[in-house]
PDB file of N, CA and C in Angstrom:
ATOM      1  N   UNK A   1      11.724 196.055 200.433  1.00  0.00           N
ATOM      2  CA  UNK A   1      12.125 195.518 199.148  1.00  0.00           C
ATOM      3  C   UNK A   1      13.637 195.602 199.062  1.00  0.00           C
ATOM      4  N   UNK A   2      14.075 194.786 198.821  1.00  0.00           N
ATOM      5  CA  UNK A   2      15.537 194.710 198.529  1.00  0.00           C
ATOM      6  C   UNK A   2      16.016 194.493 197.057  1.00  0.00           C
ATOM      7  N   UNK A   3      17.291 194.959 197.157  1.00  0.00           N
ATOM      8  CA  UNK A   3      17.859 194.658 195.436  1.00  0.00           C
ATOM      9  C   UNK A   3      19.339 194.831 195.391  1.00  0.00           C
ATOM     10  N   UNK A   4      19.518 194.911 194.089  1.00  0.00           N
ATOM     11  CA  UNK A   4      21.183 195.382 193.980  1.00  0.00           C
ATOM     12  C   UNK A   4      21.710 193.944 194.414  1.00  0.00           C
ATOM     13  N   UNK A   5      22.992 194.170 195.540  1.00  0.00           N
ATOM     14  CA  UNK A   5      23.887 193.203 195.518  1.00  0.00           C
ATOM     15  C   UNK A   5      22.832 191.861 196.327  1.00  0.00           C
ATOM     16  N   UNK A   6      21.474 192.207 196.742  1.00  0.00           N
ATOM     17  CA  UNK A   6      21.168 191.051 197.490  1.00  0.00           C
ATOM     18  C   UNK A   6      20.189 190.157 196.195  1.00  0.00           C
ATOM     19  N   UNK A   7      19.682 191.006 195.518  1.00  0.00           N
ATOM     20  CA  UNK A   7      18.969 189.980 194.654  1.00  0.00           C
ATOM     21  C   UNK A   7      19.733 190.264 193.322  1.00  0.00           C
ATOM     22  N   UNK A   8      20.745 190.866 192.587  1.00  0.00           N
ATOM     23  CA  UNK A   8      21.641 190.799 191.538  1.00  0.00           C
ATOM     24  C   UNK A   8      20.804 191.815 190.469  1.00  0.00           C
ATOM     25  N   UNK A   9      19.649 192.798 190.706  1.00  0.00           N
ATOM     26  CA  UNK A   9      19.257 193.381 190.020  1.00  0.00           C
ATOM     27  C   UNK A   9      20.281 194.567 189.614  1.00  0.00           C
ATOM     28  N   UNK A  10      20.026 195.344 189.312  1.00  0.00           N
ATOM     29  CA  UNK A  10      20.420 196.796 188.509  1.00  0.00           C
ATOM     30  C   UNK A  10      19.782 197.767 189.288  1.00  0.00           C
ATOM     31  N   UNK A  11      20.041 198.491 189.846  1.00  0.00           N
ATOM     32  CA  UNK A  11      19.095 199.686 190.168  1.00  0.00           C
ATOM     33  C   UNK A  11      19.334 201.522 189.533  1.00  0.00           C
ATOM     34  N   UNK A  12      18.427 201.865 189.400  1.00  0.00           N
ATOM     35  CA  UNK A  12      19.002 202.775 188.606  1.00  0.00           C
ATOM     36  C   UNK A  12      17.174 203.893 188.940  1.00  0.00           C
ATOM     37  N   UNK A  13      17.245 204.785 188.284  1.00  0.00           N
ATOM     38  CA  UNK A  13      16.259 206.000 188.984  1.00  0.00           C
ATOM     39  C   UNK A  13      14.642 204.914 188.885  1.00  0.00           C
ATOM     40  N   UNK A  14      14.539 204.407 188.090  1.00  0.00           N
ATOM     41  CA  UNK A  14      13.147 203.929 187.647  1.00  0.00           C
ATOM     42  C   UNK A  14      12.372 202.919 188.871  1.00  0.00           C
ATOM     43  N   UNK A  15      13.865 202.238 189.864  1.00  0.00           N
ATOM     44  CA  UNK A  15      13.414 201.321 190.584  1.00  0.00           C
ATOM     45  C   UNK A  15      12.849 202.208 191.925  1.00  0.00           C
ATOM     46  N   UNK A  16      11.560 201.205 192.390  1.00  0.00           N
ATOM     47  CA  UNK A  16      10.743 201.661 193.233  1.00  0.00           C
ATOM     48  C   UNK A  16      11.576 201.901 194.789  1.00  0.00           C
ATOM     49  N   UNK A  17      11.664 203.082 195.051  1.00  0.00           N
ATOM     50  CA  UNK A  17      12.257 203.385 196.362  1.00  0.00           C
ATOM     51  C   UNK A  17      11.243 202.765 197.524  1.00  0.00           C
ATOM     52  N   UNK A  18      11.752 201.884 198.797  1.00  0.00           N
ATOM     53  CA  UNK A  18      11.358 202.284 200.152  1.00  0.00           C
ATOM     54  C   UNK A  18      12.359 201.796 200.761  1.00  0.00           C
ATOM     55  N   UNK A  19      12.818 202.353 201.472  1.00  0.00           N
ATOM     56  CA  UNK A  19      13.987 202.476 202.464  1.00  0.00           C
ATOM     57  C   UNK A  19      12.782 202.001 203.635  1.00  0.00           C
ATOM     58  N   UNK A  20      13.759 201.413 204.500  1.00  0.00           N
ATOM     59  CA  UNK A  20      13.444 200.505 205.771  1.00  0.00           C
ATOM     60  C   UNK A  20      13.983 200.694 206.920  1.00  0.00           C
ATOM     61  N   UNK A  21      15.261 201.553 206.982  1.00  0.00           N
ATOM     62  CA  UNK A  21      15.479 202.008 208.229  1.00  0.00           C
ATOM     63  C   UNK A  21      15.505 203.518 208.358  1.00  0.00           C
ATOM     64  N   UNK A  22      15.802 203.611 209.552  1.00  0.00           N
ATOM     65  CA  UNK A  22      15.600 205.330 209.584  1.00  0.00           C
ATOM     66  C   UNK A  22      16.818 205.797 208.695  1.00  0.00           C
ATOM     67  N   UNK A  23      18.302 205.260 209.020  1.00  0.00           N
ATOM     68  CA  UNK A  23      19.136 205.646 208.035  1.00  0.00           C
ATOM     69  C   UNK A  23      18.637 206.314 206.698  1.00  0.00           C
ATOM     70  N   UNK A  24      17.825 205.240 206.364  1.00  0.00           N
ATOM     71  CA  UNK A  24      17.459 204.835 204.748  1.00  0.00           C
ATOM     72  C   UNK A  24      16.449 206.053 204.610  1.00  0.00           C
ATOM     73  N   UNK A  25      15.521 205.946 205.458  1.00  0.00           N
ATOM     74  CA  UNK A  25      14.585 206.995 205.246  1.00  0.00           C
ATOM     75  C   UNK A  25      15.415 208.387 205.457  1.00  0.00           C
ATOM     76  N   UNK A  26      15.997 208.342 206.145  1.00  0.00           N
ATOM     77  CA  UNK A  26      16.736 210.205 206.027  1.00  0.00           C
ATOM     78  C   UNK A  26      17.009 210.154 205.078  1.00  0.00           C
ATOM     79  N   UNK A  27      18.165 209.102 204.463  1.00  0.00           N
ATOM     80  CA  UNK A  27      18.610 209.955 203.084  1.00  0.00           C
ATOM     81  C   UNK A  27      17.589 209.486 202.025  1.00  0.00           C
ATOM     82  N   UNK A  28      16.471 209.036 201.715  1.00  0.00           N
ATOM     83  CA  UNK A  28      15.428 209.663 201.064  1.00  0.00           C
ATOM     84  C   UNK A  28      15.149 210.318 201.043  1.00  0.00           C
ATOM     85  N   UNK A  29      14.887 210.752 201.904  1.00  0.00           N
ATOM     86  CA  UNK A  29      13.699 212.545 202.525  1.00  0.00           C
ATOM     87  C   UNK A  29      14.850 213.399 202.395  1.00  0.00           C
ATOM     88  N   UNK A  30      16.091 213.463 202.292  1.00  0.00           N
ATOM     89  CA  UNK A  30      16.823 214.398 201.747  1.00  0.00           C
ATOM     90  C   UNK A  30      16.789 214.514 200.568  1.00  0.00           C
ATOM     91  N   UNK A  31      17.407 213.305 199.543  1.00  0.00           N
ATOM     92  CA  UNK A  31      17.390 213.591 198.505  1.00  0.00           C
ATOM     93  C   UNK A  31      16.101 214.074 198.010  1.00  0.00           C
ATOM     94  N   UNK A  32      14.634 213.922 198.094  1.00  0.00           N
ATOM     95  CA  UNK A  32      13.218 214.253 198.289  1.00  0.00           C
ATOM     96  C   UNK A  32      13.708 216.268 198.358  1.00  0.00           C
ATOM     97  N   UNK A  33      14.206 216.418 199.059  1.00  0.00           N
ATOM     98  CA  UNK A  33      14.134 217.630 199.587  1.00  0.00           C
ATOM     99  C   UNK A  33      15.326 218.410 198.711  1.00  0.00           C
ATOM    100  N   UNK A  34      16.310 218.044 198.473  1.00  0.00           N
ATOM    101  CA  UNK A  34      17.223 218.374 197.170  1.00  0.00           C
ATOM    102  C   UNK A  34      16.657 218.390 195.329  1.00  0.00           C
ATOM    103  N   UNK A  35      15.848 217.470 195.612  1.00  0.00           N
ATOM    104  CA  UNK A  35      15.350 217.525 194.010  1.00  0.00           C
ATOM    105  C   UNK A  35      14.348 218.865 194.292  1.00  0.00           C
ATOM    106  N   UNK A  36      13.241 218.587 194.923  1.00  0.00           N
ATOM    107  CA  UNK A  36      12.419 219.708 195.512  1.00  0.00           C
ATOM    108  C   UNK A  36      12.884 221.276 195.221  1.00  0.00           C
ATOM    109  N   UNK A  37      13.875 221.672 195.940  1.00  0.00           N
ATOM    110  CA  UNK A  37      15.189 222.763 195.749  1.00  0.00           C
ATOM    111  C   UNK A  37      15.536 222.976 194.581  1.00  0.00           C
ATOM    112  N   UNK A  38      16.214 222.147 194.049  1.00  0.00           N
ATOM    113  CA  UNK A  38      16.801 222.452 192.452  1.00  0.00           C
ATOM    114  C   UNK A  38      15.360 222.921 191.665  1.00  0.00           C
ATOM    115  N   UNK A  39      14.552 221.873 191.693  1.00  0.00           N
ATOM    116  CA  UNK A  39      13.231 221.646 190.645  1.00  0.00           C
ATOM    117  C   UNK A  39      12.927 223.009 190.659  1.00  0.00           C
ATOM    118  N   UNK A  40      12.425 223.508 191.699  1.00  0.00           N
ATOM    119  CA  UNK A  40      11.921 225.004 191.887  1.00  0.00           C
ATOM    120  C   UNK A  40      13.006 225.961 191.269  1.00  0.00           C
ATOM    121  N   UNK A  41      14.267 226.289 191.147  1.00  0.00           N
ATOM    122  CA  UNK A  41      15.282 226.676 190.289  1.00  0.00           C
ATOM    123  C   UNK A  41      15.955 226.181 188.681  1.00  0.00           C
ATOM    124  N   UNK A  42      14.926 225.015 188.677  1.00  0.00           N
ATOM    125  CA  UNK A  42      15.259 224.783 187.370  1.00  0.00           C
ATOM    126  C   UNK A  42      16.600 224.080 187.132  1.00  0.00           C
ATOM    127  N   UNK A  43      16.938 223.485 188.043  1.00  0.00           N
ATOM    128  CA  UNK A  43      18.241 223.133 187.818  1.00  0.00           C
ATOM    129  C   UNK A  43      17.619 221.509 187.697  1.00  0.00           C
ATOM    130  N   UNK A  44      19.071 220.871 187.217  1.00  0.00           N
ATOM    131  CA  UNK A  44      18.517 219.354 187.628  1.00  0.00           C
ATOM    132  C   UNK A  44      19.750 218.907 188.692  1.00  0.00           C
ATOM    133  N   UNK A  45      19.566 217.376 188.861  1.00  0.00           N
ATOM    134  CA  UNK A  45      20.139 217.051 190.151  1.00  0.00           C
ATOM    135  C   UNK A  45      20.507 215.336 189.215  1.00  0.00           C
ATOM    136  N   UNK A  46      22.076 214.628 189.986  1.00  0.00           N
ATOM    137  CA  UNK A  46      22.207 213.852 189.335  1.00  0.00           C
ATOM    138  C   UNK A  46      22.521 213.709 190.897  1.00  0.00           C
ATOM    139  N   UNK A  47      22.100 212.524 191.677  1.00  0.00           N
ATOM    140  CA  UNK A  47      22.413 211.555 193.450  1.00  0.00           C
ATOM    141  C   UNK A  47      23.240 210.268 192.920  1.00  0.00           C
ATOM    142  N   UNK A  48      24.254 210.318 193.004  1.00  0.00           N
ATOM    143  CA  UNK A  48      24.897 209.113 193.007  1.00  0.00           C
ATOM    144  C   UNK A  48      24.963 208.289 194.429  1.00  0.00           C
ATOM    145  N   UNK A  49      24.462 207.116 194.451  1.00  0.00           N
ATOM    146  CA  UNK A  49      24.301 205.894 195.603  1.00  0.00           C
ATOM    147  C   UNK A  49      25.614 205.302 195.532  1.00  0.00           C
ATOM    148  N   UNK A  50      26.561 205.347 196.254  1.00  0.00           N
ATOM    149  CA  UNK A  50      28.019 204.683 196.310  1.00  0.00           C
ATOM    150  C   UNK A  50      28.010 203.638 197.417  1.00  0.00           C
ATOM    151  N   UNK A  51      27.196 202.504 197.565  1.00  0.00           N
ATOM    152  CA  UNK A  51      27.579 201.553 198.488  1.00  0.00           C
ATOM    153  C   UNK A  51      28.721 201.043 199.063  1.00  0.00           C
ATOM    154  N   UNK A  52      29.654 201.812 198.158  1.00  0.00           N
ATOM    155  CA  UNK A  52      31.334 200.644 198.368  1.00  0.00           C
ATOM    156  C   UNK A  52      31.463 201.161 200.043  1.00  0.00           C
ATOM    157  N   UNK A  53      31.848 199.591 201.199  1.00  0.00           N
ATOM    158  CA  UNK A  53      32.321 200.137 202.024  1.00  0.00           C
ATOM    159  C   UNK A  53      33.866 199.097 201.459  1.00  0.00           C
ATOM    160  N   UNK A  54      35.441 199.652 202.108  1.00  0.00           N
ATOM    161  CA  UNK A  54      36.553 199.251 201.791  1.00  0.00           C
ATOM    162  C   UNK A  54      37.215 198.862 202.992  1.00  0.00           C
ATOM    163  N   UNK A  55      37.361 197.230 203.160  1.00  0.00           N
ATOM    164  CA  UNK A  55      37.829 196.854 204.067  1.00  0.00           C
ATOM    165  C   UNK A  55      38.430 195.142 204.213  1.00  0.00           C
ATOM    166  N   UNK A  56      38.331 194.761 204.745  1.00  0.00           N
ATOM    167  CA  UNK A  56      38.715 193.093 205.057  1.00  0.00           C
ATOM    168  C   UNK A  56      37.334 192.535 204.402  1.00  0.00           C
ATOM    169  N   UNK A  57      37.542 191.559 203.424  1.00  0.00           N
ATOM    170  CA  UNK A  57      36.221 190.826 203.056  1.00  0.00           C
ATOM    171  C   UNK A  57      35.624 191.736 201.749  1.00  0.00           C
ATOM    172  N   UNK A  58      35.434 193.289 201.195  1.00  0.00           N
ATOM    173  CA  UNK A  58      35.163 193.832 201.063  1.00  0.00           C
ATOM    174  C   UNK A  58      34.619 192.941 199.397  1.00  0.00           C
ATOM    175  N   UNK A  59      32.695 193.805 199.022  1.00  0.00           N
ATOM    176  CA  UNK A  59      32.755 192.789 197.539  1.00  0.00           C
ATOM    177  C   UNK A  59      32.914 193.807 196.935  1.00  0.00           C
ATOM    178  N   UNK A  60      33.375 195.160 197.010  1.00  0.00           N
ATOM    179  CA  UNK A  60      33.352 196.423 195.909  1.00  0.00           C
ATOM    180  C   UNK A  60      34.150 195.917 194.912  1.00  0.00           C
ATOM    181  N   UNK A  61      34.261 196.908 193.736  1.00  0.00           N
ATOM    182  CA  UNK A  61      35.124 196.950 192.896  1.00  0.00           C
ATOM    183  C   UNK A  61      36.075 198.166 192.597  1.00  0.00           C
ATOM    184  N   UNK A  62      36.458 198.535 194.014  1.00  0.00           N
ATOM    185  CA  UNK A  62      37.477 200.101 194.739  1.00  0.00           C
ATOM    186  C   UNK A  62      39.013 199.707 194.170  1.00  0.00           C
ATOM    187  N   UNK A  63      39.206 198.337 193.728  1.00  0.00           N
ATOM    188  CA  UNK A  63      40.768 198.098 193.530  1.00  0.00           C
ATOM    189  C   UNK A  63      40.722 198.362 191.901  1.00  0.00           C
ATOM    190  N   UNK A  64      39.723 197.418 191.169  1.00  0.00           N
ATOM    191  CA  UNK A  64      39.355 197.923 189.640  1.00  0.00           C
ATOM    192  C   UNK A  64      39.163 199.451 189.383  1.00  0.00           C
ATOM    193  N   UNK A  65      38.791 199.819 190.495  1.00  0.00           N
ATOM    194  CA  UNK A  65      38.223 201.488 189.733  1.00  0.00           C
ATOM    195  C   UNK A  65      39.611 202.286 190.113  1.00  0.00           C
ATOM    196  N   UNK A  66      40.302 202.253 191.241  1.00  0.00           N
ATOM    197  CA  UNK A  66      41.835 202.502 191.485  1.00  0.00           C
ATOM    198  C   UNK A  66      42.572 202.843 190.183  1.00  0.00           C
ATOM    199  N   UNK A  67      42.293 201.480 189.794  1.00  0.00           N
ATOM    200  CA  UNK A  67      43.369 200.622 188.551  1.00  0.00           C
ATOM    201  C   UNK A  67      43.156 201.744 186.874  1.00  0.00           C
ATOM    202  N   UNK A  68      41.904 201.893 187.175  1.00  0.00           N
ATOM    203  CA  UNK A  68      41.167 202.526 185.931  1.00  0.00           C
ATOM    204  C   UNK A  68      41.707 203.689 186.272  1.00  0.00           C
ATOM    205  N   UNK A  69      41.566 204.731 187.217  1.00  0.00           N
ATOM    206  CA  UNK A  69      41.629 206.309 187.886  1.00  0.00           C
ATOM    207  C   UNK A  69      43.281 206.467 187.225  1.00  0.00           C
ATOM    208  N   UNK A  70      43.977 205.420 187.608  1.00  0.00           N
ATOM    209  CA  UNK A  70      46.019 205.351 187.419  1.00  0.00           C
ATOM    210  C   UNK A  70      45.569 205.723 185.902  1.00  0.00           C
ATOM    211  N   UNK A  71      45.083 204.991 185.028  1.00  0.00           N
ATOM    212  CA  UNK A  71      45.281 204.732 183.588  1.00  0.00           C
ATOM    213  C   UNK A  71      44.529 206.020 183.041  1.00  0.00           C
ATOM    214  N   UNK A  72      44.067 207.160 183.604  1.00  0.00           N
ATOM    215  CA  UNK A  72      43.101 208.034 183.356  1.00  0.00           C
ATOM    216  C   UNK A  72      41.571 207.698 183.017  1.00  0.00           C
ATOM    217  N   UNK A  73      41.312 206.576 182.779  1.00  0.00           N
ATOM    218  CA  UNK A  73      40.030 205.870 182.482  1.00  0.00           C
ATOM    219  C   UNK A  73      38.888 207.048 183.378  1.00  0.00           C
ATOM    220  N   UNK A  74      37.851 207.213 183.435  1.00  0.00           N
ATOM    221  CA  UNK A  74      36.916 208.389 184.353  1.00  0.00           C
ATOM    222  C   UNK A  74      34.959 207.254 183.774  1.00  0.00           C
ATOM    223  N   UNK A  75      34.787 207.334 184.744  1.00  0.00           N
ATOM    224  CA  UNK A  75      33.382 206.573 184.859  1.00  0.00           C
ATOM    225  C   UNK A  75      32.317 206.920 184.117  1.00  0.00           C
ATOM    226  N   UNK A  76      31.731 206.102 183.356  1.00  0.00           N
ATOM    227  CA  UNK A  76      30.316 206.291 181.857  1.00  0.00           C
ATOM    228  C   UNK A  76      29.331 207.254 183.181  1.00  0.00           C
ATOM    229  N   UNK A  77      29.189 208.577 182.841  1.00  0.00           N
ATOM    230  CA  UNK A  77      28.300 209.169 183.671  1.00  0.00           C
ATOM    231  C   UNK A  77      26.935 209.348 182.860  1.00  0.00           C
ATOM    232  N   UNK A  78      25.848 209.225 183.174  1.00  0.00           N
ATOM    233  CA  UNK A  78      24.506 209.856 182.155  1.00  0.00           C
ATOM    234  C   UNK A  78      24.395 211.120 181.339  1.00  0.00           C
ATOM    235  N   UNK A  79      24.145 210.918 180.297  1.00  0.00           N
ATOM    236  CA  UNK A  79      24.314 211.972 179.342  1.00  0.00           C
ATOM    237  C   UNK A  79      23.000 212.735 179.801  1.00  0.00           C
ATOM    238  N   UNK A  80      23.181 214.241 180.003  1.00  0.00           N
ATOM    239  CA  UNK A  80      22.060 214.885 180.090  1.00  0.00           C
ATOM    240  C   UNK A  80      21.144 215.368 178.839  1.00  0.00           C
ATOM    241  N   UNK A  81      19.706 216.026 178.892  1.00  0.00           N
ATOM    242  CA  UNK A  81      19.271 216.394 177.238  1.00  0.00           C
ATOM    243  C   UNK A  81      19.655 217.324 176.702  1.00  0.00           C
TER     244      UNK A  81
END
């Protein structure tokens, strides 16, 4: 299943995980294994997915968020309960 920048969705905790390569599957089964860890301690866990790679061609938005970081601007993070 694909999403995000290939079909223009949103992804965010609710969307259905399966990773397709082994890459993909390790860092599932990690993060799997980090929530696991905390959960049992009671802690919670916030995984941020940072796709940006920065280069020739690049579609991030690493020059906007730059621009924002100069001006002190700091990123809408999820409010916890």
């Amino acid at each position: 299943m694909s999403g995000g920048e290939e079909s223009g969705e949103v992804l965010d905790e609710e969307f259905p995980c399966s990773p397709e390569t082994p890459y993909g599957v390790s860092k599932w089964e990690s993060e799997q294994g980090v929530r696991a860890e905390a959960g049992g301690c009671g802690k919670r866990v916030v995984i941020f997915h940072l796709p940006m790679v920065f280069g020739p061609g690049h579609k991030g938005n690493l020059l906007q968020m730059i621009s924002w970081a100069a001006r002190g601007c700091s990123p809408r993070l999820p409010r916890g309960p």
